[in-house]
Protein backbone atom coordinates (compact mmCIF):
# COMPACT_ATOMS: atom_id res chain seq x y z
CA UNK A 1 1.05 128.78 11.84
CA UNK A 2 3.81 127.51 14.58
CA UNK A 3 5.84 125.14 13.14
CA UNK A 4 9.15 125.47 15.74
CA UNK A 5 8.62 123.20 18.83
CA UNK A 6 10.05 125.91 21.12
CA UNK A 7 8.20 129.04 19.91
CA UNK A 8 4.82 126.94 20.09
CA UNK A 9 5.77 126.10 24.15
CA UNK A 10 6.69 130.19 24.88
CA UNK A 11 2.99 131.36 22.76
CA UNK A 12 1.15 128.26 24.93
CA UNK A 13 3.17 129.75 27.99
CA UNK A 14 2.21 133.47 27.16
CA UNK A 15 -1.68 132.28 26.55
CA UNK A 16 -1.24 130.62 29.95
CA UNK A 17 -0.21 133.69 30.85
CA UNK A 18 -3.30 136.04 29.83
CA UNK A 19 -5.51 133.66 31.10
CA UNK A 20 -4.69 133.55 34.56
CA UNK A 21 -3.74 137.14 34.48
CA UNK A 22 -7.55 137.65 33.15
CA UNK A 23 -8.90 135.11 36.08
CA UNK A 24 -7.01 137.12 38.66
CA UNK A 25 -8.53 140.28 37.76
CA UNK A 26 -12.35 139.02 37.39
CA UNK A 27 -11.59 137.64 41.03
CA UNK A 28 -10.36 141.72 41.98
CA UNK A 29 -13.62 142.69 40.63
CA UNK A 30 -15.55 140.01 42.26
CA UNK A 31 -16.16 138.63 44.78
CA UNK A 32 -12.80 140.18 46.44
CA UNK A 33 -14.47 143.78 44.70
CA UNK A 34 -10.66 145.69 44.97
CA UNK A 35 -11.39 148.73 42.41
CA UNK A 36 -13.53 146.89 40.52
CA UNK A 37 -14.20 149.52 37.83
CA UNK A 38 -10.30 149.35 37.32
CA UNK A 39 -9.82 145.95 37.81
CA UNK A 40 -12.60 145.18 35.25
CA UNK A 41 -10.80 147.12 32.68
CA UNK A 42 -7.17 145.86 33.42
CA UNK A 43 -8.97 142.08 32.89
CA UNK A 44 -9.86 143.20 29.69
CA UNK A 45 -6.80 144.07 28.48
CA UNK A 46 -5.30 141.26 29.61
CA UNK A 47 -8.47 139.04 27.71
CA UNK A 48 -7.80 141.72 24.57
CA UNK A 49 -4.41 140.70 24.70
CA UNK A 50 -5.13 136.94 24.70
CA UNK A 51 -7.37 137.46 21.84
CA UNK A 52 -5.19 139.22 19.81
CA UNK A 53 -2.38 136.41 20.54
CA UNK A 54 -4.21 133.50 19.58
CA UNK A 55 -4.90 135.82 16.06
CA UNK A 56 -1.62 135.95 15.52
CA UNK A 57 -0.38 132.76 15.72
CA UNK A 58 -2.90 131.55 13.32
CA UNK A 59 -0.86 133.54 10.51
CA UNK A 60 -0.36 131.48 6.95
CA UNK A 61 1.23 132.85 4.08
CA UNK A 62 -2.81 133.67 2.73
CA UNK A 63 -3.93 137.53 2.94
CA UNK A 64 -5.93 137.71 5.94
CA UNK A 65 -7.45 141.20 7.67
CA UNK A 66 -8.48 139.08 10.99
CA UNK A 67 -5.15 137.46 11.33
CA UNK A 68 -2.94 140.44 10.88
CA UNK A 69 -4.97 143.90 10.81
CA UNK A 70 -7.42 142.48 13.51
CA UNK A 71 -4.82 141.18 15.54
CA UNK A 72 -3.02 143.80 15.99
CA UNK A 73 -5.64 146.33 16.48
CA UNK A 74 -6.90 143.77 20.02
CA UNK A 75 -3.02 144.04 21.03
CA UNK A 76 -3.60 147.58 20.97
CA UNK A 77 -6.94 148.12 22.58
CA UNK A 78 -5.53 145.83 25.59
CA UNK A 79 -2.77 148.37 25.94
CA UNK A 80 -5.62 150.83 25.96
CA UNK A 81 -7.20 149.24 28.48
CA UNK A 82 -4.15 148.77 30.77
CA UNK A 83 -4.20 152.50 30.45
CA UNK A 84 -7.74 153.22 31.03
CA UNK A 85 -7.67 150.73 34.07
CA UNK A 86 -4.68 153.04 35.43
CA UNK A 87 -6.84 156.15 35.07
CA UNK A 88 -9.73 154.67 36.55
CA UNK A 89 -7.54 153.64 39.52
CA UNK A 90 -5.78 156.86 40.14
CA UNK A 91 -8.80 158.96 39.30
CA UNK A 92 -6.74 160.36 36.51
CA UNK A 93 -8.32 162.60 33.53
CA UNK A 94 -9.43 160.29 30.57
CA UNK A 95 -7.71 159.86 27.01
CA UNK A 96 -9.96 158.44 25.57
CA UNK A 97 -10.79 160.44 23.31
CA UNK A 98 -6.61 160.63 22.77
CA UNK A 99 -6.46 156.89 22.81
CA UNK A 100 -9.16 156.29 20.01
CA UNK A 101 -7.65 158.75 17.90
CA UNK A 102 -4.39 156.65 17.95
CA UNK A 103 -6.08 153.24 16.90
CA UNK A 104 -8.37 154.77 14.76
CA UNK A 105 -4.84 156.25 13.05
CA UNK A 106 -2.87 153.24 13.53
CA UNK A 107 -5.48 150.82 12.18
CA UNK A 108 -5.72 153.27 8.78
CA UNK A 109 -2.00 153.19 8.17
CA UNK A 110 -2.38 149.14 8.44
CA UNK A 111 -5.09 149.32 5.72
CA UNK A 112 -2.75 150.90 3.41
CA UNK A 113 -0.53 147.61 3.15
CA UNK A 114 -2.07 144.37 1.86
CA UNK A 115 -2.46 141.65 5.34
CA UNK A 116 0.43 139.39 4.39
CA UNK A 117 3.97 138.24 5.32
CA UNK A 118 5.69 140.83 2.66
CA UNK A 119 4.34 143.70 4.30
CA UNK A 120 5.20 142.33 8.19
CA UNK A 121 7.86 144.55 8.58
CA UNK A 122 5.82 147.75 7.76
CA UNK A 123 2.67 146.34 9.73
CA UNK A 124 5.26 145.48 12.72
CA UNK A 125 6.60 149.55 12.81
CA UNK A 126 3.21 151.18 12.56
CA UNK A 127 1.98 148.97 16.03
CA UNK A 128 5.32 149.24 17.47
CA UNK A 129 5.10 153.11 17.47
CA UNK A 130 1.64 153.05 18.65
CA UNK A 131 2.36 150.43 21.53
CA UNK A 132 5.26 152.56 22.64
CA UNK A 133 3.10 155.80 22.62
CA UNK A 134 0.90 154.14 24.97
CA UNK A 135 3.11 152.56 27.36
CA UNK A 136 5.00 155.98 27.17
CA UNK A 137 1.60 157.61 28.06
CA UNK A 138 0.51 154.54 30.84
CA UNK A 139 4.23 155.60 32.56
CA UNK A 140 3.24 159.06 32.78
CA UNK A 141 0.02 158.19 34.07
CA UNK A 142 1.50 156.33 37.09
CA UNK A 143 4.14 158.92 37.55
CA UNK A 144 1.54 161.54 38.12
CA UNK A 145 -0.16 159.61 40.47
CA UNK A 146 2.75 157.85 42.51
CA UNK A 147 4.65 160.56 43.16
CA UNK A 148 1.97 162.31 45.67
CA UNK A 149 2.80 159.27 47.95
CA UNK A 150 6.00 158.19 46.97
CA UNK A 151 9.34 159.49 47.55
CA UNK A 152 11.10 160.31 44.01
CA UNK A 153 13.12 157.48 44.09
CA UNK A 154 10.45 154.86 44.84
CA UNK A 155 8.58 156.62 41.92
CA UNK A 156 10.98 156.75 39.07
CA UNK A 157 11.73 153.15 40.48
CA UNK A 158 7.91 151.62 39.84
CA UNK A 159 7.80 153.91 36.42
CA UNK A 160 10.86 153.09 34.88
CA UNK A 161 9.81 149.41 33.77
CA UNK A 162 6.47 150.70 32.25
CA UNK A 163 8.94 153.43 30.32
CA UNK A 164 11.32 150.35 29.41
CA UNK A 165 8.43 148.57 27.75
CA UNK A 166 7.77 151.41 25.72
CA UNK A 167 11.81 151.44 24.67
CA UNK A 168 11.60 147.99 23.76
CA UNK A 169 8.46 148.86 21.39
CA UNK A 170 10.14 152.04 20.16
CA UNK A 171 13.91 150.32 19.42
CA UNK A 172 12.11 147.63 17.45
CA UNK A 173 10.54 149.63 15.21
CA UNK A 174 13.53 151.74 14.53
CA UNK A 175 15.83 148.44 13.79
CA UNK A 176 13.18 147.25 11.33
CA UNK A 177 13.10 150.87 9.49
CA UNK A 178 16.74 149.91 9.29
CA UNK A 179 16.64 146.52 8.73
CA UNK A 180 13.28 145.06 7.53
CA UNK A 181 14.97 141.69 6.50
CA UNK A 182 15.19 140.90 10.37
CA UNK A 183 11.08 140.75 11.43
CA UNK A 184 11.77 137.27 11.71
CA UNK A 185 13.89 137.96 14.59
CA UNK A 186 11.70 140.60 15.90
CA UNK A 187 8.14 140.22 15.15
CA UNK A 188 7.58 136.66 13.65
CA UNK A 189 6.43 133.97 16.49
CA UNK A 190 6.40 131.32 13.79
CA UNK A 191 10.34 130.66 13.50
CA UNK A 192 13.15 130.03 16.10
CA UNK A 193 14.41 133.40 16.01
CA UNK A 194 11.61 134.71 17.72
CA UNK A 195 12.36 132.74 20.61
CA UNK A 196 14.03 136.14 22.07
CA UNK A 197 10.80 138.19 21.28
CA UNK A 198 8.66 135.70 23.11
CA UNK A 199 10.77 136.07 26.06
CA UNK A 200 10.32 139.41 25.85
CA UNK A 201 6.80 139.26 25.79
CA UNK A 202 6.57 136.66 28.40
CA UNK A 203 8.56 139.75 30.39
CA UNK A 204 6.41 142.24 29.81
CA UNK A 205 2.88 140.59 30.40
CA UNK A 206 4.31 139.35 33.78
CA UNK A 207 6.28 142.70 34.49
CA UNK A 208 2.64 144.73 34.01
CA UNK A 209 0.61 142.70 35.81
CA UNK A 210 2.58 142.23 38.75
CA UNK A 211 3.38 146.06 38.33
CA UNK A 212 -0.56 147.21 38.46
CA UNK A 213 -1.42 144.77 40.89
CA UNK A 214 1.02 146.31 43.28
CA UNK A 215 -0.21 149.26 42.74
CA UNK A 216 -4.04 148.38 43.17
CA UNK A 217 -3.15 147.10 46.43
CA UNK A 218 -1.32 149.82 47.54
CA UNK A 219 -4.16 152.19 46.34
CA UNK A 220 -6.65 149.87 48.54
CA UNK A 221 -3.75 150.86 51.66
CA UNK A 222 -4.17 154.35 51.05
CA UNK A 223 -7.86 154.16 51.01
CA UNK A 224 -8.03 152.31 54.36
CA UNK A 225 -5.67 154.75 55.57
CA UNK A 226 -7.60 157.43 54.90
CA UNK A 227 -11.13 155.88 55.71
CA UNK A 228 -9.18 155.41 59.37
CA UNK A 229 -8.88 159.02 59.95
CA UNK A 230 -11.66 160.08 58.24
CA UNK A 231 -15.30 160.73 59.67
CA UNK A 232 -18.04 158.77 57.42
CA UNK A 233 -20.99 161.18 57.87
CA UNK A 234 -18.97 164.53 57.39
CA UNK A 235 -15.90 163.25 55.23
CA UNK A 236 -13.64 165.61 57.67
CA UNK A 237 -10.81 163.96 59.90
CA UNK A 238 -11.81 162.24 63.10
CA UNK A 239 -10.74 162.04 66.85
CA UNK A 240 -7.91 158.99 65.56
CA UNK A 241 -6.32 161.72 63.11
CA UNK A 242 -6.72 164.78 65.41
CA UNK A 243 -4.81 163.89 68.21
CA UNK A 244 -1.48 162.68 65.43
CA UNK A 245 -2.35 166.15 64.17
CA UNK A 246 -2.04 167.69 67.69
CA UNK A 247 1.22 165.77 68.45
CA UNK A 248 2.95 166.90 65.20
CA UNK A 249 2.08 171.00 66.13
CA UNK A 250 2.79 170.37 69.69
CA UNK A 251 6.65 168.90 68.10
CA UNK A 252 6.81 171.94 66.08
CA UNK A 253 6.19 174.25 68.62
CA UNK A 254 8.31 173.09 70.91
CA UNK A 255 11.14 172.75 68.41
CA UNK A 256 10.38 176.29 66.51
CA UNK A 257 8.66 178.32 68.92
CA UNK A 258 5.89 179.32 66.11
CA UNK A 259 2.18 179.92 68.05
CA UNK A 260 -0.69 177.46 67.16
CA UNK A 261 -4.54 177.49 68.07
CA UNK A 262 -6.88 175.39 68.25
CA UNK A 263 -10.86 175.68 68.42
CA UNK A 264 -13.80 173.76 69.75
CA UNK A 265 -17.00 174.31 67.64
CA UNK A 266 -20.17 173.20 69.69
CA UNK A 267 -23.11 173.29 68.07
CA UNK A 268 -26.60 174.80 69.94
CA UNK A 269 -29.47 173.29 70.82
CA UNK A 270 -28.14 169.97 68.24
CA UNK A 271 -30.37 167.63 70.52
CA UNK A 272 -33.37 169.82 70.03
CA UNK A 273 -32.97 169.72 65.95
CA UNK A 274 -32.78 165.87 66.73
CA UNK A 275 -36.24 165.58 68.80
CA UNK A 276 -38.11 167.73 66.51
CA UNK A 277 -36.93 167.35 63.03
CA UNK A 278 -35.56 164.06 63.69
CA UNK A 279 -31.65 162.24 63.10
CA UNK A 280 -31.61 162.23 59.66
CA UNK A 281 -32.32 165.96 59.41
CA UNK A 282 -29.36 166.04 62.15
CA UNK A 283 -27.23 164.11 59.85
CA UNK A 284 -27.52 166.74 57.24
CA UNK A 285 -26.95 169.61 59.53
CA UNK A 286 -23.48 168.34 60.64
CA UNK A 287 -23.20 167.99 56.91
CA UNK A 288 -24.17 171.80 56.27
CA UNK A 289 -21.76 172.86 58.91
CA UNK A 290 -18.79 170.48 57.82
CA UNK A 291 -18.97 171.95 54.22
CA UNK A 292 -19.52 175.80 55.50
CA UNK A 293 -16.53 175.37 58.05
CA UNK A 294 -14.58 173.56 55.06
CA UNK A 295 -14.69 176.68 52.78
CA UNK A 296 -14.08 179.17 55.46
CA UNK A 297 -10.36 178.16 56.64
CA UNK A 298 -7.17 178.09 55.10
CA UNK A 299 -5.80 174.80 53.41
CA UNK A 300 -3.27 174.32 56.04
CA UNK A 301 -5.80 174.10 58.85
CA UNK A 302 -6.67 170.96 60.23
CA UNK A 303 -10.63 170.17 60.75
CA UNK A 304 -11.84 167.65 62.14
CA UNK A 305 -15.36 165.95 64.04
CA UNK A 306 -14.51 165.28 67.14
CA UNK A 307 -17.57 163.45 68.07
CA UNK A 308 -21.92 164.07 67.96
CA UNK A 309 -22.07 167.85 67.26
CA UNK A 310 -18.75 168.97 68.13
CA UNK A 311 -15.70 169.94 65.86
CA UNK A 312 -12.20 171.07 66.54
CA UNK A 313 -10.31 173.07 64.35
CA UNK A 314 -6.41 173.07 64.60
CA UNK A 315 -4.87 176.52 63.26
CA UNK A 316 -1.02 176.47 62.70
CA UNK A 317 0.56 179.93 62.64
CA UNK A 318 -2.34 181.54 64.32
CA UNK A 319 -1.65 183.48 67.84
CA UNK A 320 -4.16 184.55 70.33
CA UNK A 321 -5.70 187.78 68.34
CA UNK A 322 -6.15 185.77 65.42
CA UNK A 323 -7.60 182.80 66.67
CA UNK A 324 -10.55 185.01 68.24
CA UNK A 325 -10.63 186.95 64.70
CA UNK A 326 -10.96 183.51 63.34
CA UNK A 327 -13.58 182.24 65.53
CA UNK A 328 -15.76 185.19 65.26
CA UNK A 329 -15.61 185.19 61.75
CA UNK A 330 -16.60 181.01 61.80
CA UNK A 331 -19.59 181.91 64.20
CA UNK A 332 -20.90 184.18 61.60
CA UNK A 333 -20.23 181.55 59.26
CA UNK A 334 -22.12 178.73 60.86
CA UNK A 335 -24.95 181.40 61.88
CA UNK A 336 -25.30 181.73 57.86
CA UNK A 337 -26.73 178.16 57.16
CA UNK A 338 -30.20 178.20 56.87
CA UNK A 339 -31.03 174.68 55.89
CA UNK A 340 -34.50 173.72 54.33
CA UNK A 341 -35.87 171.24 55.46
CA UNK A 342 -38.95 169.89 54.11
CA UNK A 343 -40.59 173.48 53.93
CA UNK A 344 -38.90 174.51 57.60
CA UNK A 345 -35.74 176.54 58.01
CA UNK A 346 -33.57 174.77 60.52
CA UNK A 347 -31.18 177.64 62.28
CA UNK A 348 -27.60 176.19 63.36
CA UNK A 349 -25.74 178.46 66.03
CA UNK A 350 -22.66 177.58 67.58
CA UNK A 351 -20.39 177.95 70.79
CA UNK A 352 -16.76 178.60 70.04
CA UNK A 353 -13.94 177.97 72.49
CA UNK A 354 -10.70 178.21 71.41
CA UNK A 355 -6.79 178.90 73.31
CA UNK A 356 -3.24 179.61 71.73
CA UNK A 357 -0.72 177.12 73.02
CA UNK A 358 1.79 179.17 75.58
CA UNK A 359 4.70 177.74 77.87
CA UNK A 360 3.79 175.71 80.55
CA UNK A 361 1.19 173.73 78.61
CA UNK A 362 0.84 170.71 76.51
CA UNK A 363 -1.26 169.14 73.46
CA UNK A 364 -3.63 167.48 76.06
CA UNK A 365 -3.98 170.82 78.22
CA UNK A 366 -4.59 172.58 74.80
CA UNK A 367 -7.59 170.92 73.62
CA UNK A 368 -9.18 170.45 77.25
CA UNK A 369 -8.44 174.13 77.86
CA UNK A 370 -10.64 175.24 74.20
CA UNK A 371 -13.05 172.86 75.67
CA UNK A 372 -13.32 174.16 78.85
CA UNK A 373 -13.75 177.76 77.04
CA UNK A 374 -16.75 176.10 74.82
CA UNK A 375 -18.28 175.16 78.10
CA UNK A 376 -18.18 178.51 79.56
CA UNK A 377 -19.72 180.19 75.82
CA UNK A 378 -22.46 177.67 76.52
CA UNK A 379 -22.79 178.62 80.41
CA UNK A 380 -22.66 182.22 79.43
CA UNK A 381 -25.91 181.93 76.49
CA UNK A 382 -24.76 180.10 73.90
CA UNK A 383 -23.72 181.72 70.37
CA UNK A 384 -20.56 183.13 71.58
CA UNK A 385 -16.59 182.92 71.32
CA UNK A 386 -14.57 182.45 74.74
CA UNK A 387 -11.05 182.55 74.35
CA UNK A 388 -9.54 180.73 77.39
CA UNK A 389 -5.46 181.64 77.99
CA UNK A 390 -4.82 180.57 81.53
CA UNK A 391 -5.44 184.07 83.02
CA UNK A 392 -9.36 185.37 81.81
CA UNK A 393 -12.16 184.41 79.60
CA UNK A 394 -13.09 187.05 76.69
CA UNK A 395 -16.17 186.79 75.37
CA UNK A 396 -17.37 187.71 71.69
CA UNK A 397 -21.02 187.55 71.12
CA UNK A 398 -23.30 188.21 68.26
């Protein structure tokens, strides 16, 4: 029990602590609904972690496996849970199957010491190493997934306090290996040299949350980001992302001098498929052709739906004979899809225009010149490539 004035404040404070740490975190999940599979699990760490507190303070000097073995092993699963929260968010891999191994350890080395104040120290070691295993693992968790949108610096910067937690964890059970007389003044909450340690812990519960919840809401940025520039129906870019895409080649052309294409893909008789098969089966044509076109190209190519049937595709490092290569070869592509739909084949054909940026011309002229190129593939029967370059119109057919 807490018998020091002070210490029984700093537990009350750290309680105070979980609690509205746990409150915060139901509110993420709902009604606010921010990540809510990963908020749910970070608000049951913190609740874990609450649990486990109020465990531990209830310590006598009487054996007890719910006071000391128990208590331990909900400090731990919270940690878990911070971790599997993390995953979740990030749409890391799961350790679960790591993670349960490491309690499932960690509570049998427990079992092998009786639940009482002489074996503290020992107790104290075994869920100090685990608890600094797992923060170690949480840190490289969030590395993994911060530095694809952070600079280095920002990175180590936002991992380096989850890596200092697991320090602390470590260093303490390496001073009571050495020195087991001192748990009072680094495990014990019951006496006034554990002031420090309560600190500490005070620290860390506010250094986590405030840490994940960051994050979470940085994560919810990045998805609206993306959403922004990406096309609901097809998942490819849209007309928003296309033209930053055009200004950055248009910038790198004019500062390099390296050729760039770009492609209009117009798909036949769409409006027909519409009127007879009706918008849904539409739906899942631009679908079809989004997913063919996806596989076809490079990964540096830039796709995206420019609006109803049509789709532009952005091709650095292509010149004029490649770009036609390219569009032939994505005409026979699209020409491939033979979507069933309910017991009818619905054929997809396209018109392809496409032009290889030259001197004289800019990002706007670009894109209305591949247009203008589609146009004339439609004018001239549909299901062909027209390569507009300011001079002539070739024309590819099937």
């Amino acid at each position: 029990m807490i018998e020091n004035s002070s210490s029984l404040v700093l537990i009350q404070v750290i309680c105070v602590l979980c609690i509205a740490a746990t409150v915060a975190w139901i509110i993420m999940v709902t009604p606010m609904r921010v990540a809510p599979k990963a908020s749910s699990r970070f608000a049951l760490a913190n609740l874990s972690i609450l649990v486990g507190m109020l465990l531990y303070i209830q310590r006598t000097d009487d054996p007890s496996y719910l006071h000391w073995l128990v208590a331990d092993m909900f400090i731990l699963i919270g940690f878990c849970l911070l971790r599997w929260g993390a995953q979740r968010l990030y749409h890391l891999p799961s350790s679960h199957r790591y993670d349960l191994i490491l309690l499932l350890t960690t509570g049998g080395l427990m079992l092998l010491a009786k639940p009482h104040v002489s074996s503290s120290a020992y107790l104290m070691i075994i869920l100090s190493f685990s608890a600094a295993t797992l923060f170690f693992m949480l840190a490289k968790d969030h590395y993994v997934a911060l530095k694809a949108n952070f600079t280095a610096f920002a990175t180590y910067w936002l991992v380096i306090p989850i890596v200092a937690i697991g320090f602390m964890f470590f260093i303490r059970a390496f001073i009571l290996m050495l020195y087991p007389e001192k748990v009072a003044n680094y495990a014990a909450f019951n006496a006034k040299e554990s002031i420090p340690i309560l600190w500490t812990y005070i620290a860390l519960i506010l250094i986590v949350n405030i840490l994940i919840i960051g994050n979470t809401i940085n994560r919810l940025v990045v998805k609206i980001r993306t959403l922004a520039n990406k096309d609901s129906l097809t998942g490819l870019f849209n007309r928003n992302a296309l033209q930053h895409k055009l200004n950055t080649e248009y910038q790198r052309w004019l500062r390099d001098k390296v050729s760039y294409s770009v492609m209009v893909i117009d798909l036949d008789h769409f409006k027909n498929i519409n009127d007879r098969y009706g918008h849904v089966a539409g739906d899942e044509v631009l679908k079809a052709v989004a997913q063919q076109l996806s596989t076809a190209i490079r990964k540096l190519d830039y796709l995206c739906r420019f609006g109803g049937e049509e789709f532009v595709l952005i091709l650095p490092l292509t010149n004029e004979a490649n770009v036609l290569k390219v569009a032939k070869k994505l005409q026979q592509t699209v020409a491939e899809i033979q979507l069933d739909w309910h017991g009818d084949t619905i054929p997809v054909e396209a018109s392809i225009g496409c032009v290889t940026m030259k001197e004289g011309i800019d990002a706007d002229d670009l894109l209305h010149l591949a247009d203008k190129a589609m146009y004339q593939a439609k004018n001239s029967g549909r299901n062909c490539v027209k390569s507009a370059n300011l001079v002539s119109l070739q024309t590819y057919s099937i």
